[in-house]
N, C-alpha and C. Protein backbone atom coordinates (compact mmCIF):
# COMPACT_ATOMS: atom_id res chain seq x y z
N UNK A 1 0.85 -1.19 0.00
CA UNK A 1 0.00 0.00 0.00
C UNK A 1 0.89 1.24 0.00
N UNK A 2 0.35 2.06 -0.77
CA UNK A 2 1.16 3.16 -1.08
C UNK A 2 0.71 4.48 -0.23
N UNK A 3 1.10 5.53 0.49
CA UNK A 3 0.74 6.64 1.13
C UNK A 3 0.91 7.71 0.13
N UNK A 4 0.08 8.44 -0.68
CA UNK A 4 -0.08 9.40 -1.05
C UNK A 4 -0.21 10.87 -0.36
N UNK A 5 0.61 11.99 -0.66
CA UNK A 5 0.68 13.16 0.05
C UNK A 5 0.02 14.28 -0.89
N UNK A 6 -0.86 14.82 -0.43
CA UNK A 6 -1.66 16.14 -1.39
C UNK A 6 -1.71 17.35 -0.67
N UNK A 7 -1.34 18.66 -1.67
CA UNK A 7 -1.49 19.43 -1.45
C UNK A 7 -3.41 20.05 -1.69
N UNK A 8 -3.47 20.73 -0.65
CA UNK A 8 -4.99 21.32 -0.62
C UNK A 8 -4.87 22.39 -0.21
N UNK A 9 -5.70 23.56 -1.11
CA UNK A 9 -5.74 24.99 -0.81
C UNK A 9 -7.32 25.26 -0.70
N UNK A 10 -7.43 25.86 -0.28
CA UNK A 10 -8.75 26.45 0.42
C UNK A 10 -8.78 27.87 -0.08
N UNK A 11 -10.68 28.71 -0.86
CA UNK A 11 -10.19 29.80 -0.04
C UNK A 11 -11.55 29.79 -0.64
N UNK A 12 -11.99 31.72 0.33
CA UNK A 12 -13.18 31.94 0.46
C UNK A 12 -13.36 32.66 -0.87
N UNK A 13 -15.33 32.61 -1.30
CA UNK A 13 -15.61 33.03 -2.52
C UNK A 13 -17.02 33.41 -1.86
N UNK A 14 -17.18 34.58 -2.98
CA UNK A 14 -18.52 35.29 -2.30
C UNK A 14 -19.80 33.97 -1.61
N UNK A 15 -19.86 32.90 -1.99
CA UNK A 15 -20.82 32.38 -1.64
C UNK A 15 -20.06 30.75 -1.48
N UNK A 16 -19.10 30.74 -0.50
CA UNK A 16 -18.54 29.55 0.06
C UNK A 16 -17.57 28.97 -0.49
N UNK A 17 -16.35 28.29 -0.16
CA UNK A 17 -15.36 27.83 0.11
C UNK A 17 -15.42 26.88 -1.69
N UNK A 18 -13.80 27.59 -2.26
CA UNK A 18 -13.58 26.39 -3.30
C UNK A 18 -12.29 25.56 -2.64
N UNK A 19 -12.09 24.60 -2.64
CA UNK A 19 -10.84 23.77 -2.40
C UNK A 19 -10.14 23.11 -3.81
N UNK A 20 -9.18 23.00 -3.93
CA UNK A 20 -8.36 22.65 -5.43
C UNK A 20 -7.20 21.70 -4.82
N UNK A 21 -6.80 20.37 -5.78
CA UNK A 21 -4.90 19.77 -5.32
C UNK A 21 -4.77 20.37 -6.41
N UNK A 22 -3.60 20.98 -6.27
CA UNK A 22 -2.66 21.12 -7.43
C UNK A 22 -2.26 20.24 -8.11
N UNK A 23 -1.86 19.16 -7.39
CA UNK A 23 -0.79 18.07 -8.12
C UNK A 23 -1.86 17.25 -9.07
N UNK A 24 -3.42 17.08 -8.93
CA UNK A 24 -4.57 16.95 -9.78
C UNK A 24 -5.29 17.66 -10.69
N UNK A 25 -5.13 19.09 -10.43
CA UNK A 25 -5.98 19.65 -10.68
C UNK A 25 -6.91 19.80 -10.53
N UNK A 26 -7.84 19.08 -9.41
CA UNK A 26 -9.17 18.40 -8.98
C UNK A 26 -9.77 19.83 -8.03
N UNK A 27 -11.15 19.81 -8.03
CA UNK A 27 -11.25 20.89 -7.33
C UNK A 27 -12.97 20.69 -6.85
N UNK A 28 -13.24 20.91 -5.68
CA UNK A 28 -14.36 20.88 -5.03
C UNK A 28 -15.21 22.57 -4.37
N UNK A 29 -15.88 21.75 -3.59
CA UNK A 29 -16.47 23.56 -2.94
C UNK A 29 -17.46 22.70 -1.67
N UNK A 30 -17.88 24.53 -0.73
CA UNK A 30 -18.56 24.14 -0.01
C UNK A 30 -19.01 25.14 0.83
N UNK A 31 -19.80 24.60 1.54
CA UNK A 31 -20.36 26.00 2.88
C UNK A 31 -19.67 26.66 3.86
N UNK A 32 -18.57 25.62 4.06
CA UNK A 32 -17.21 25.77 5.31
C UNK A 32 -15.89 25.23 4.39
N UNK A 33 -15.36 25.60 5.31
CA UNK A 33 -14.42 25.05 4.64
C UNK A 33 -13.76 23.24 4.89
N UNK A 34 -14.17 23.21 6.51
CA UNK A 34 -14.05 21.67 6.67
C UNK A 34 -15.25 20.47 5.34
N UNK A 35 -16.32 21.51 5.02
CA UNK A 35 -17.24 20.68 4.28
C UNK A 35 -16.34 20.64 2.77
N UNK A 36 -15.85 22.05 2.49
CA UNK A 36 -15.23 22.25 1.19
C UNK A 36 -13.47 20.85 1.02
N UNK A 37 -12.92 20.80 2.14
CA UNK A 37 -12.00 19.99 1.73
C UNK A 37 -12.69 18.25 2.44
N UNK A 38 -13.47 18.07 2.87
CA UNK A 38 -14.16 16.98 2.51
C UNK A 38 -14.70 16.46 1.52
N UNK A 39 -15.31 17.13 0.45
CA UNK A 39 -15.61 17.24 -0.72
C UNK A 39 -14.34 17.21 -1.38
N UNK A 40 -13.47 17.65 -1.77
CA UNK A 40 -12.07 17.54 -2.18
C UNK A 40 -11.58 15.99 -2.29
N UNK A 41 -11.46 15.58 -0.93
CA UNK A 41 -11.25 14.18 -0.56
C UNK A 41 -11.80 13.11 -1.60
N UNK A 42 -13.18 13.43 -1.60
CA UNK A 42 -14.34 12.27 -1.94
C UNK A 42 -14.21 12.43 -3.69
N UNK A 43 -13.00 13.75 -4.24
CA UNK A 43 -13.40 14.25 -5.44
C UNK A 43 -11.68 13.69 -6.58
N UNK A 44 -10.55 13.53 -5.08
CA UNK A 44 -9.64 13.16 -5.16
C UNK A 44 -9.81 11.04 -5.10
N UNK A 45 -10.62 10.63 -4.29
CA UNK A 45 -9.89 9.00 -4.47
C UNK A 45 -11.35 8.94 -5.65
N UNK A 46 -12.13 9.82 -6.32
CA UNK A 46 -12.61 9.27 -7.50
C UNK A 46 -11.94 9.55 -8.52
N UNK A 47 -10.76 10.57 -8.41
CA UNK A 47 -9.53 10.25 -9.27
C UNK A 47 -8.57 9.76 -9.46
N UNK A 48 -8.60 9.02 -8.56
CA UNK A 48 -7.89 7.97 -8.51
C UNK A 48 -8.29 6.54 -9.02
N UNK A 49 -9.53 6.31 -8.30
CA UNK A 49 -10.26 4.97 -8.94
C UNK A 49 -9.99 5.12 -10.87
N UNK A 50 -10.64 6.41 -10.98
CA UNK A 50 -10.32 6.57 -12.09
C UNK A 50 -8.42 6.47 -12.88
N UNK A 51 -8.09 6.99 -12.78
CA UNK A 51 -6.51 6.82 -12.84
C UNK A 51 -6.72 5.16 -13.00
N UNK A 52 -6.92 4.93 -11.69
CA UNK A 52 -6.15 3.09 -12.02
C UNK A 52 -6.73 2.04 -13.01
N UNK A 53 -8.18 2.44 -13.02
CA UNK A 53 -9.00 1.86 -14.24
C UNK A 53 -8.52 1.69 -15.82
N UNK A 54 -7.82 3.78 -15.35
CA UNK A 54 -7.61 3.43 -16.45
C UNK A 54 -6.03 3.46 -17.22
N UNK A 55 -5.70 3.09 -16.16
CA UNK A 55 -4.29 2.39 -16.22
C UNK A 55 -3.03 3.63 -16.52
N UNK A 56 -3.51 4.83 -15.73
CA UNK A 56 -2.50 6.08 -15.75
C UNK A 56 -2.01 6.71 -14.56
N UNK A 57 -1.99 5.54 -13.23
CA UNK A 57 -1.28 6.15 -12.20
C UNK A 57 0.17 6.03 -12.03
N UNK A 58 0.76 5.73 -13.04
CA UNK A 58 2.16 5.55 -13.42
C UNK A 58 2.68 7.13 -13.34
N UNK A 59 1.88 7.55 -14.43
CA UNK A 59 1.66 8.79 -14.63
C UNK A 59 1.64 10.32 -14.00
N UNK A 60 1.16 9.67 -12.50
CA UNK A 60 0.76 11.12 -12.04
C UNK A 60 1.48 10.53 -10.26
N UNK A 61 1.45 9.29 -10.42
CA UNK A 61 2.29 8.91 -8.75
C UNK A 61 3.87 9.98 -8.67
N UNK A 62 4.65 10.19 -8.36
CA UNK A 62 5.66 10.68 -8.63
C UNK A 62 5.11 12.17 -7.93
N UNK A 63 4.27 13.16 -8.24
CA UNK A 63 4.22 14.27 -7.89
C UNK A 63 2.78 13.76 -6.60
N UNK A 64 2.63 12.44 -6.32
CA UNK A 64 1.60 12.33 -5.11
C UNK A 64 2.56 11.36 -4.39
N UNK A 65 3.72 10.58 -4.51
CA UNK A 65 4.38 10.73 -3.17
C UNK A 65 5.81 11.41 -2.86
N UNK A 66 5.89 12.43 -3.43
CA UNK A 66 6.86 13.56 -3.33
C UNK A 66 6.66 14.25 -1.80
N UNK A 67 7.60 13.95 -0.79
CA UNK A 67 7.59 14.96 -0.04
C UNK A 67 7.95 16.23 0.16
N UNK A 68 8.65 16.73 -1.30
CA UNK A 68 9.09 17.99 -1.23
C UNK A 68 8.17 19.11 -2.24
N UNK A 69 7.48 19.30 -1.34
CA UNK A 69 6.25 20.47 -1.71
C UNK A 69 6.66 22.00 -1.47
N UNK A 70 6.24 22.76 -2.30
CA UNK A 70 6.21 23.64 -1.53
C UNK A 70 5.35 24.79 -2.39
N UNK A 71 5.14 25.91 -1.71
CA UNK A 71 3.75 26.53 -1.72
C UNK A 71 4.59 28.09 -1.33
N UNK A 72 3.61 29.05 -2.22
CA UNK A 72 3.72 30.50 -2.15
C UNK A 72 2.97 31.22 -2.46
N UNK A 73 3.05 32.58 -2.63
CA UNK A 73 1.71 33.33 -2.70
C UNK A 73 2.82 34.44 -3.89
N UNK A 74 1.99 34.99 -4.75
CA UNK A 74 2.70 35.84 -5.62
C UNK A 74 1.59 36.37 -6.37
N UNK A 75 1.89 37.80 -5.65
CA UNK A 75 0.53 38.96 -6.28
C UNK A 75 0.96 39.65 -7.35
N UNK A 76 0.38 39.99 -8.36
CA UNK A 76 0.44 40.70 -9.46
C UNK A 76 -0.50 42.05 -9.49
N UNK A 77 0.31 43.14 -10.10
CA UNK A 77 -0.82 43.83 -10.30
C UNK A 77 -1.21 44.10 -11.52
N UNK A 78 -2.50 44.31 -12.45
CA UNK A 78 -2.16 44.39 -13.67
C UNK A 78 -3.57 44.86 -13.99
N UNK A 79 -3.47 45.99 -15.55
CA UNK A 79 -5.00 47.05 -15.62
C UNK A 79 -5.73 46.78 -16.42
């Protein structure tokens, strides 16, 4: 059994919480934010089921058990 590590970002939107992995692209939502990355979860191992079905977790393993993540914020301004 393999341990997979995901990144999850959270953030607020006029009318409730989107959550996104990067390393998927996968992205959920919600009323809270504990509901919004629960949804995430349930949105992530159906991409996975998927993945293995269809025979492309070769593919995308590598950036899900990478422990070296890392994360920043970089504002732009532009008119």
């Amino acid at each position: 059994m393999k341990t997979f590590d995901f990144t999850v970002v959270v953030w607020k939107e006029k009318e409730g919480y989107v959550s996104k992995c990067p390393e998927l692209g996968v992205a959920s939502c919600g009323d809270t934010i504990s509901e919004a990355s629960a949804n995430l979860k349930e949105a992530i191992e159906l991409y996975i089921e998927n993945a293995k079905a269809l025979g492309i977790m070769e593919d995308i393993e590598e950036s899900l058990t990478s422990k070296e993540k890392f994360t920043s914020h970089l504002e732009m301004t532009y008119a």
